[in-house]
N, C-alpha and C. Protein backbone atom coordinates (compact mmCIF):
# COMPACT_ATOMS: atom_id res chain seq x y z
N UNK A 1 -19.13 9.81 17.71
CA UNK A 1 -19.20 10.62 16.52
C UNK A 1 -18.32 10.07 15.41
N UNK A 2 -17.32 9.53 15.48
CA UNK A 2 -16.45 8.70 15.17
C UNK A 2 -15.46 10.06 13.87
N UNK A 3 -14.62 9.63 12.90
CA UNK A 3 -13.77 10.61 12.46
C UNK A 3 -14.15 11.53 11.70
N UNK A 4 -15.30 11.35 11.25
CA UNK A 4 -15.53 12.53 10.06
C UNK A 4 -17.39 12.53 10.83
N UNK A 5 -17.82 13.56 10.33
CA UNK A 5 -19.33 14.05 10.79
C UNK A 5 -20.12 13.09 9.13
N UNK A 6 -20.42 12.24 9.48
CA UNK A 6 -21.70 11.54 8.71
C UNK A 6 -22.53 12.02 8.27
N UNK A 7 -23.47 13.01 8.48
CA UNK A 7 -24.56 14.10 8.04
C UNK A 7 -23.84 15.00 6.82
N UNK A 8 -22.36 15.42 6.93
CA UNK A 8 -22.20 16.58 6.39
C UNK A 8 -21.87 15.81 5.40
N UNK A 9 -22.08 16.74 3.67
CA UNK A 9 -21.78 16.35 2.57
C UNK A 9 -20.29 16.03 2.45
N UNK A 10 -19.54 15.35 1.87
CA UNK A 10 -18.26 14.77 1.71
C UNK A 10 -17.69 14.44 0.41
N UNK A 11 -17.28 15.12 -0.37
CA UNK A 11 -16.99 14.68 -1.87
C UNK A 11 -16.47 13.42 -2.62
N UNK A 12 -17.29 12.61 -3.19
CA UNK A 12 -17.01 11.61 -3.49
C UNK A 12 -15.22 10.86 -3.81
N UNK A 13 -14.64 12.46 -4.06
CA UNK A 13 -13.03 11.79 -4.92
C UNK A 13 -12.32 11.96 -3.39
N UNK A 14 -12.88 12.87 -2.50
CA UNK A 14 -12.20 12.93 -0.93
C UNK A 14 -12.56 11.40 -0.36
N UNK A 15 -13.44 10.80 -0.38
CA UNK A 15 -14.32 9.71 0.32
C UNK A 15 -12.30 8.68 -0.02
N UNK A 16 -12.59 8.31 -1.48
CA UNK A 16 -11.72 7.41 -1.77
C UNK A 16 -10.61 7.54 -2.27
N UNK A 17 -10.08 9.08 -1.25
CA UNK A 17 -8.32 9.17 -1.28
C UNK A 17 -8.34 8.95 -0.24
N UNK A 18 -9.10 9.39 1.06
CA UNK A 18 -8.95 8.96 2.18
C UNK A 18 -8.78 7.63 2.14
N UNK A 19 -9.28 6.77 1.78
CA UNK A 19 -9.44 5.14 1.80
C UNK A 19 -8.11 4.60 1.14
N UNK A 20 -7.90 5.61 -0.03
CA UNK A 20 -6.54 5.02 -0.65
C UNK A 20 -5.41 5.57 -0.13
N UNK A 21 -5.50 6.53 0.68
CA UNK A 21 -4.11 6.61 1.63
C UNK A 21 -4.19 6.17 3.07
N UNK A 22 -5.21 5.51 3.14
CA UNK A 22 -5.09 4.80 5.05
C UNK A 22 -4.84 3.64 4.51
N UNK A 23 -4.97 3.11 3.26
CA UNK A 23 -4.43 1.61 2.63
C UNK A 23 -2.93 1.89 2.49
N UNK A 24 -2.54 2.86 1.86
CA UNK A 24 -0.80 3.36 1.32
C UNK A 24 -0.16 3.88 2.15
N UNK A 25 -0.86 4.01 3.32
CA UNK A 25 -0.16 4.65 4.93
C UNK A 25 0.09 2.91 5.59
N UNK A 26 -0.78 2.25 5.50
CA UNK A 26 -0.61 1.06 6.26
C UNK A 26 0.43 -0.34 5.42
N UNK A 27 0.59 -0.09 3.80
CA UNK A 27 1.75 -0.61 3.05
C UNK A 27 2.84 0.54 3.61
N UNK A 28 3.16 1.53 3.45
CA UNK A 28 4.25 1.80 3.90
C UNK A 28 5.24 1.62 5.49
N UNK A 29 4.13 1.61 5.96
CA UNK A 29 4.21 0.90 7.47
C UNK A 29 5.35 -0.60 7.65
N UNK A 30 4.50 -1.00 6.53
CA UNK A 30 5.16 -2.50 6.50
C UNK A 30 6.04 -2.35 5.99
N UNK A 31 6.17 -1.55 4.32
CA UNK A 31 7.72 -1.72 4.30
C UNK A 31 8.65 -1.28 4.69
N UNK A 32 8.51 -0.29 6.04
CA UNK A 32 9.39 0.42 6.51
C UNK A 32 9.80 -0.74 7.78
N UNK A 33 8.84 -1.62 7.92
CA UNK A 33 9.35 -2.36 8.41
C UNK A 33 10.34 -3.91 7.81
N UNK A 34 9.67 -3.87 7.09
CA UNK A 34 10.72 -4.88 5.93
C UNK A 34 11.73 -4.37 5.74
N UNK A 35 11.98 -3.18 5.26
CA UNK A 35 13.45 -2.68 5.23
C UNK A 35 14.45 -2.57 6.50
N UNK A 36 13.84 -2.01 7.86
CA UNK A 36 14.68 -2.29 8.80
C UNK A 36 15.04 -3.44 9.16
N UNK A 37 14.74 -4.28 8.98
CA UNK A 37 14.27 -6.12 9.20
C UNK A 37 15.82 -6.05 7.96
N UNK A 38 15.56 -5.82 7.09
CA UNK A 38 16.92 -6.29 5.91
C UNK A 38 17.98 -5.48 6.64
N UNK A 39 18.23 -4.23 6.92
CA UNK A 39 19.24 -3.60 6.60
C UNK A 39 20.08 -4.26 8.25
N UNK A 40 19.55 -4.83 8.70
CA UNK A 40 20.40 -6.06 10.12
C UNK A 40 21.06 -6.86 9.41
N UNK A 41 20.71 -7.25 8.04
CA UNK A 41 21.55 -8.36 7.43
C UNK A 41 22.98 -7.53 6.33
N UNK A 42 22.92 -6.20 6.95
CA UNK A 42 24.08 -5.23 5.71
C UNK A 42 25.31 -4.64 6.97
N UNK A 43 26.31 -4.63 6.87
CA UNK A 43 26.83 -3.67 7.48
C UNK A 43 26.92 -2.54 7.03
N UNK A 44 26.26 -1.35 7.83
CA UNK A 44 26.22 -0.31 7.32
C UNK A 44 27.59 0.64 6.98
N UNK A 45 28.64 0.28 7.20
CA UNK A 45 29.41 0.84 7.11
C UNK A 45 30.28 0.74 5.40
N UNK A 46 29.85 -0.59 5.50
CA UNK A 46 30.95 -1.35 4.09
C UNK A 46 29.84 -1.21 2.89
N UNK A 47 29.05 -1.73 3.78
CA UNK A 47 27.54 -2.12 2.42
C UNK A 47 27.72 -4.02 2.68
N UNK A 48 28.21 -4.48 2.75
CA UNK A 48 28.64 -5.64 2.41
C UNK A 48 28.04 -7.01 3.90
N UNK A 49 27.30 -7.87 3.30
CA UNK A 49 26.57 -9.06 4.26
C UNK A 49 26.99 -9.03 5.68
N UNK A 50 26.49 -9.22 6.87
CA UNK A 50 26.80 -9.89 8.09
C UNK A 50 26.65 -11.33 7.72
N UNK A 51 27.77 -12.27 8.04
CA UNK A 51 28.00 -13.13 7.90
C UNK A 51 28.34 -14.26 9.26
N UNK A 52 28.10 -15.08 8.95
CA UNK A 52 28.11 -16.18 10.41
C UNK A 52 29.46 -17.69 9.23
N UNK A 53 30.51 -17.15 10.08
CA UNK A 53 31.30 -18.57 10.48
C UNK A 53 30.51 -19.63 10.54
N UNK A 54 31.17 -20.99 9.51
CA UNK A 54 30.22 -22.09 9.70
C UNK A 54 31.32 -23.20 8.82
N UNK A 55 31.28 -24.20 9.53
CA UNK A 55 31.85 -25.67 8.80
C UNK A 55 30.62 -26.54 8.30
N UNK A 56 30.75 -26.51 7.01
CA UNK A 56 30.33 -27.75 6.31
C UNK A 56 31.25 -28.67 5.46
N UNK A 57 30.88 -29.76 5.76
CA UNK A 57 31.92 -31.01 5.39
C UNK A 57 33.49 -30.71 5.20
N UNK A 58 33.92 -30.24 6.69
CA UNK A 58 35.28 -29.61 6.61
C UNK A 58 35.76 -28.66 5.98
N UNK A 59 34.62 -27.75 5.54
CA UNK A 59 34.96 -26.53 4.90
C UNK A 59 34.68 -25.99 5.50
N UNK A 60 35.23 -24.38 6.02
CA UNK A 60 34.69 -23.38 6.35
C UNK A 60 35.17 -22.72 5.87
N UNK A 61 33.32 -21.39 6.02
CA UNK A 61 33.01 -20.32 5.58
C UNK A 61 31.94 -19.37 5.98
N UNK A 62 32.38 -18.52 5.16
CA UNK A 62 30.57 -17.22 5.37
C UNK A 62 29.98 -17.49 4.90
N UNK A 63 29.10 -17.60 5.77
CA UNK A 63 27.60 -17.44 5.02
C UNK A 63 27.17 -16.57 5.45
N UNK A 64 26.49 -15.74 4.84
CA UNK A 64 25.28 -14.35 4.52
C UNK A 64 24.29 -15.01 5.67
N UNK A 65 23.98 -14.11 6.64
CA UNK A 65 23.11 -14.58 7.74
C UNK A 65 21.80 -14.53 6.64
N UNK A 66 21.37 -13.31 5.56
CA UNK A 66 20.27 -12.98 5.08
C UNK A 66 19.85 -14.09 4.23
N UNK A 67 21.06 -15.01 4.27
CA UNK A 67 20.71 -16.62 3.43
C UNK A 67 19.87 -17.44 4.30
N UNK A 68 20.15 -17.38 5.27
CA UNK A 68 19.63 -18.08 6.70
C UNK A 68 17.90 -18.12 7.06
N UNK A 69 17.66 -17.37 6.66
CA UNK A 69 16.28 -17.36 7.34
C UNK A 69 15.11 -16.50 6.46
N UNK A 70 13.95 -16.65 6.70
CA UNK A 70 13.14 -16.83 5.53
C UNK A 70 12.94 -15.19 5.85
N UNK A 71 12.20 -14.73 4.22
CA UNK A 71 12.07 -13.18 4.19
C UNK A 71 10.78 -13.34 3.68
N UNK A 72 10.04 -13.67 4.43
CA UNK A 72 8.09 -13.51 3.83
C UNK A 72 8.08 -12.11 4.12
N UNK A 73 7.34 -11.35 3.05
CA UNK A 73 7.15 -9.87 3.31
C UNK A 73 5.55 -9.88 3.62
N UNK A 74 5.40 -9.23 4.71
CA UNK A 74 4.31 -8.79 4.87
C UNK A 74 3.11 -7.60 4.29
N UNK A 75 2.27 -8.24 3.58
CA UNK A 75 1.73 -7.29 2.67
C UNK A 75 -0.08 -7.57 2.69
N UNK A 76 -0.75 -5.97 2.29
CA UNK A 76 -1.83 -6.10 2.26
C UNK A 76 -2.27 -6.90 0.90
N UNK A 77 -3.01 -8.56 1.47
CA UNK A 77 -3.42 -8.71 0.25
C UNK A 77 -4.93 -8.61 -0.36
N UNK A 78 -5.50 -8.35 -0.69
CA UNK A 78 -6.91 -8.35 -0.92
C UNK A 78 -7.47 -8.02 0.14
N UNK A 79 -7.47 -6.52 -0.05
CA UNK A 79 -8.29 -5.33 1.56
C UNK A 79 -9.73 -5.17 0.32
N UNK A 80 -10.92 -5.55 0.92
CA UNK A 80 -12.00 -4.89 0.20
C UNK A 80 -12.64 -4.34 0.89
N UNK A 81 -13.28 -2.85 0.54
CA UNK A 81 -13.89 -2.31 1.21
C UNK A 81 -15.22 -1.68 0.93
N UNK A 82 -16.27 -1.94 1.59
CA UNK A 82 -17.82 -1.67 1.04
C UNK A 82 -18.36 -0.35 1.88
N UNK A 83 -19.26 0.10 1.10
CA UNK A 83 -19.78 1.31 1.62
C UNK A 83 -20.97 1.78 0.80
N UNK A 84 -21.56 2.67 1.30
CA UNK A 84 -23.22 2.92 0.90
C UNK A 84 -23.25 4.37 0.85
N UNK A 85 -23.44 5.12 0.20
CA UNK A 85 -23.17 6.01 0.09
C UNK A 85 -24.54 6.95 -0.71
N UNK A 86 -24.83 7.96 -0.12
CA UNK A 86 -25.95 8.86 -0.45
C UNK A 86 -25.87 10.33 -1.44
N UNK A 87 -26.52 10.46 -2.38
CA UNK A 87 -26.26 11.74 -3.37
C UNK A 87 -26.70 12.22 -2.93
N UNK A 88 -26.24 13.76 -2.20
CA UNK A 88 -26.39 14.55 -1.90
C UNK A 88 -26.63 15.89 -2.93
N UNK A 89 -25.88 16.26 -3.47
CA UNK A 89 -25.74 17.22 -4.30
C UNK A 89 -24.43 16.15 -5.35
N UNK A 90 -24.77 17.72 -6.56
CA UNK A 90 -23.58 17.67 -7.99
C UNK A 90 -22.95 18.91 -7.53
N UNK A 91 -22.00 18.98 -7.71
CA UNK A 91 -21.04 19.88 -7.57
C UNK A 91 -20.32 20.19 -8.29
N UNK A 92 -19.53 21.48 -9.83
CA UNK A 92 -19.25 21.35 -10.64
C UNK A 92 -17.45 21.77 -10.12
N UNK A 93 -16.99 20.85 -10.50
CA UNK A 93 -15.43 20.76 -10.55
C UNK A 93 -14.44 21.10 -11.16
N UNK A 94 -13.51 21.69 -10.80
CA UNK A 94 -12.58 22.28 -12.02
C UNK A 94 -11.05 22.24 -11.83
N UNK A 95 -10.45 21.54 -12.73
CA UNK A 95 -9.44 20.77 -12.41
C UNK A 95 -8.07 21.61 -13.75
N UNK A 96 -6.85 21.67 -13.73
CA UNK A 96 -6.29 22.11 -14.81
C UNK A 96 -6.02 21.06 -15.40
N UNK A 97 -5.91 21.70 -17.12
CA UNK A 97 -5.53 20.44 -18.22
C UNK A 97 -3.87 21.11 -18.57
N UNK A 98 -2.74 20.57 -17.75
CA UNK A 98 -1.74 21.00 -18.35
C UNK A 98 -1.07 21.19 -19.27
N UNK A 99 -1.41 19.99 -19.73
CA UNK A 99 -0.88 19.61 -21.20
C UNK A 99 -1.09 20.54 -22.77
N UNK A 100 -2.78 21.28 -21.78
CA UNK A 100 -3.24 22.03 -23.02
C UNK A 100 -3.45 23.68 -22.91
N UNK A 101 -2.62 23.80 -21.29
CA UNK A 101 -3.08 24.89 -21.26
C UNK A 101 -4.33 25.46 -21.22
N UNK A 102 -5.58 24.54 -20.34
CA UNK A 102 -6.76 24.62 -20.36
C UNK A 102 -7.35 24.08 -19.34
N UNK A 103 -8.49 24.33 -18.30
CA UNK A 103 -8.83 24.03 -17.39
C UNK A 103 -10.43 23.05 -18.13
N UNK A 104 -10.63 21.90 -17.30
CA UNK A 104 -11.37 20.93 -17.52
C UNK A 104 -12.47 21.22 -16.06
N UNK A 105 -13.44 21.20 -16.61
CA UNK A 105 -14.59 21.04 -15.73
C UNK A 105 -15.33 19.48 -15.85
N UNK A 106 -15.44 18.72 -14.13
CA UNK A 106 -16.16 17.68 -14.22
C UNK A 106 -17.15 17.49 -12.55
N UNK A 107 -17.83 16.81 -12.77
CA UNK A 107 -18.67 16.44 -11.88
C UNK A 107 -18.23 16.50 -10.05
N UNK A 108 -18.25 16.98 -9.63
CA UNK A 108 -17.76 16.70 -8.27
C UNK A 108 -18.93 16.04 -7.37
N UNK A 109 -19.34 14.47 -7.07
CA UNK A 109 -20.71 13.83 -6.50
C UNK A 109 -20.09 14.33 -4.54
N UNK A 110 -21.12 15.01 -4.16
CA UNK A 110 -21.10 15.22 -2.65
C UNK A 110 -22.20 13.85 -2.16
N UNK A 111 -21.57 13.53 -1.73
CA UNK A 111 -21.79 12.20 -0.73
C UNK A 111 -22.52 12.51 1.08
N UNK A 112 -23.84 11.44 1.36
CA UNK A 112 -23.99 11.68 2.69
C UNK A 112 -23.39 10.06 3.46
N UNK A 113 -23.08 9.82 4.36
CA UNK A 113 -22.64 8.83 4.63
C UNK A 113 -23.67 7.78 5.63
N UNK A 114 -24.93 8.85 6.16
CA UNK A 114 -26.23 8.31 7.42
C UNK A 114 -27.32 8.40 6.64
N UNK A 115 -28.04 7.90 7.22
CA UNK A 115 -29.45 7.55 6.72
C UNK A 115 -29.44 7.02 5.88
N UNK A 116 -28.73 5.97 5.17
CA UNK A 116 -28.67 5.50 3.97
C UNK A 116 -29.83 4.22 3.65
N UNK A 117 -30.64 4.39 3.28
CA UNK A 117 -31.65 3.02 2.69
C UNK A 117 -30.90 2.59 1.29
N UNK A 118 -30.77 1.03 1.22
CA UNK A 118 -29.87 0.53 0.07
C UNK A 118 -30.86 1.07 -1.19
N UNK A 119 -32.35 0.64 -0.62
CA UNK A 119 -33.66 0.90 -1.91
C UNK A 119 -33.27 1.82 -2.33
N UNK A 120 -33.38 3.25 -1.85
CA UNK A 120 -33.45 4.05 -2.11
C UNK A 120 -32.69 4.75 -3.61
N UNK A 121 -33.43 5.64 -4.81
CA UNK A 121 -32.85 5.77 -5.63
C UNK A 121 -31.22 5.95 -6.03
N UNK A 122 -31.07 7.22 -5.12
CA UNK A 122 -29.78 7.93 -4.84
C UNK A 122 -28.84 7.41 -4.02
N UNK A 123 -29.09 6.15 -3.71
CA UNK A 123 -28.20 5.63 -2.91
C UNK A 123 -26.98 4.65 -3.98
N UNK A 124 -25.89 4.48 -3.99
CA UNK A 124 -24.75 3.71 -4.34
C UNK A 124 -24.16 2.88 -3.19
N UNK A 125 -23.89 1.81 -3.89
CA UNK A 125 -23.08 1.03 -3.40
C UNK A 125 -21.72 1.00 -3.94
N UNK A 126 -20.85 0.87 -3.13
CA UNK A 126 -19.38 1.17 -3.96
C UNK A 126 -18.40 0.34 -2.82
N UNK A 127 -17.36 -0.85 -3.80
CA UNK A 127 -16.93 -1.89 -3.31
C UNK A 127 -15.25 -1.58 -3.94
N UNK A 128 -14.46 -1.40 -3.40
CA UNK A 128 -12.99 -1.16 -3.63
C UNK A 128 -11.95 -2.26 -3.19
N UNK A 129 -11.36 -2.84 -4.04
CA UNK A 129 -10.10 -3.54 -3.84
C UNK A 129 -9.02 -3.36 -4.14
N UNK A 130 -8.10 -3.62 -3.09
CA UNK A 130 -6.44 -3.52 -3.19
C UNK A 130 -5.72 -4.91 -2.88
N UNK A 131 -5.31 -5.08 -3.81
CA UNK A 131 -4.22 -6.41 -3.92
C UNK A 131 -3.20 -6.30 -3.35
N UNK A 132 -1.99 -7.29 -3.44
CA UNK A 132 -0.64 -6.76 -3.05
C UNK A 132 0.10 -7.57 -4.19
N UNK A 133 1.25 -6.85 -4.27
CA UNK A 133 1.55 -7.19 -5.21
C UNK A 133 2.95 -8.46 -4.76
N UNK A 134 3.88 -8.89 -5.66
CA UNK A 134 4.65 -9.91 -5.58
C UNK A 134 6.16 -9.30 -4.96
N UNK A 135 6.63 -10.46 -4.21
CA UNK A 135 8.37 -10.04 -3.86
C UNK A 135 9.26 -9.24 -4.63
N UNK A 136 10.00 -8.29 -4.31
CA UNK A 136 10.52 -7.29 -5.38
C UNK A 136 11.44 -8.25 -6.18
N UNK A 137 11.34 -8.06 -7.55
CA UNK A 137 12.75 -8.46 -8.29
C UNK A 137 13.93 -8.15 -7.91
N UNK A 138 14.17 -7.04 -7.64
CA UNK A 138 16.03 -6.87 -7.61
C UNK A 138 16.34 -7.67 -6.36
N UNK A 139 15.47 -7.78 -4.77
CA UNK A 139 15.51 -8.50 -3.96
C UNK A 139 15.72 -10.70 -4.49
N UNK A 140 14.40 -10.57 -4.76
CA UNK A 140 14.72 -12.13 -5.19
C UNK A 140 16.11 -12.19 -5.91
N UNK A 141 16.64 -11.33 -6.61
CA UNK A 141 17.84 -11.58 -7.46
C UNK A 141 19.20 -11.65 -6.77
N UNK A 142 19.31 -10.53 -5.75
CA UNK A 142 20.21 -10.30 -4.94
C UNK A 142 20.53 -11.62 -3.76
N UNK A 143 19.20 -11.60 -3.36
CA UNK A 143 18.60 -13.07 -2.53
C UNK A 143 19.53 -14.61 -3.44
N UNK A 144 19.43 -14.73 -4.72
CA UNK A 144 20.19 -15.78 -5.42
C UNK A 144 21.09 -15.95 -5.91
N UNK A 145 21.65 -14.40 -6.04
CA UNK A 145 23.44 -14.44 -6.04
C UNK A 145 24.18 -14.81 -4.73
N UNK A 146 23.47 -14.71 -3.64
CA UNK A 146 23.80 -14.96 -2.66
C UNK A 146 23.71 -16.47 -2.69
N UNK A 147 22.73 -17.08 -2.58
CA UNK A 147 22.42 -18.95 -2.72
C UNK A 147 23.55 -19.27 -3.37
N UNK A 148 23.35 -18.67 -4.48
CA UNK A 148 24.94 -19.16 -5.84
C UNK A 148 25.88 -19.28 -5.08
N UNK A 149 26.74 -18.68 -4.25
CA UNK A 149 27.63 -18.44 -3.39
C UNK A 149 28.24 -19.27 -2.40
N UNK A 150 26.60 -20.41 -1.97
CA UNK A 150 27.11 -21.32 -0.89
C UNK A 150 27.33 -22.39 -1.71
């Protein structure tokens, strides 16, 4: 039967929050794992680097273990997702306009998710992408005051 009943109507703006929070459930995942992954390189007590003893050319010093080893973040990059989707019904929607102190009425499309023929008039196709985005700034920055250092 799998998670949701296919036959029953499904509202088009439900279809693709679901989709955009099993994408923003599965980024947060990761960075909750990226962050535990960093905070091994902090002592939690001080705030301040775990550091590893080390001689270079008769010098010794600390070095920031978090200098040591590479920090690729793991991220969703280009998730696309396709789907076929059937008009079922219009459904009239009503949403508040805060700003104006006024309620806005718009379209609510009920969606079938089976029997779908692509021919078919009422049928849509609908193709969604999520990127990922780049290494945080304050990280890369923090990351090169540290480099500066050795």
């Amino acid at each position: 039967m799998g998670i949701f009943n296919r036959k029953q109507p499904h509202s088009l703006s439900d279809i693709l929050k679901g989709i955009q929070s099993a994408v923003s459930s599965a980024q947060d995942m990761m960075q909750g794992e990226q962050m535990a992954s960093l905070n091994r390189f902090w002592d939690a007590g001080n705030g301040r680097p775990v550091t590893k003893r080390m001689l270079l050319d008769d010098r010794e010093m600390e070095v920031p273990l978090v200098t040591l080893l590479p920090h690729n973040t793991l991220a969703l990059d280009d998730v696309e997702v396709s789907f076929n989707a059937k008009v079922a019904d219009v459904a009239e929607a009503v949403s508040a306009d805060i700003a104006n102190a006024a309620t806005l009425s718009h379209a609510d499309l009920q969606m079938i998710l089976d029997g779908i023929h692509p021919k078919d008039s009422d049928t849509m196709h609908f193709t969604l992408r999520f990127k990922a985005t780049q290494t945080p700034e304050a990280l890369s920055r923090i990351l090169e005051q540290y480099y500066k250092q050795l």
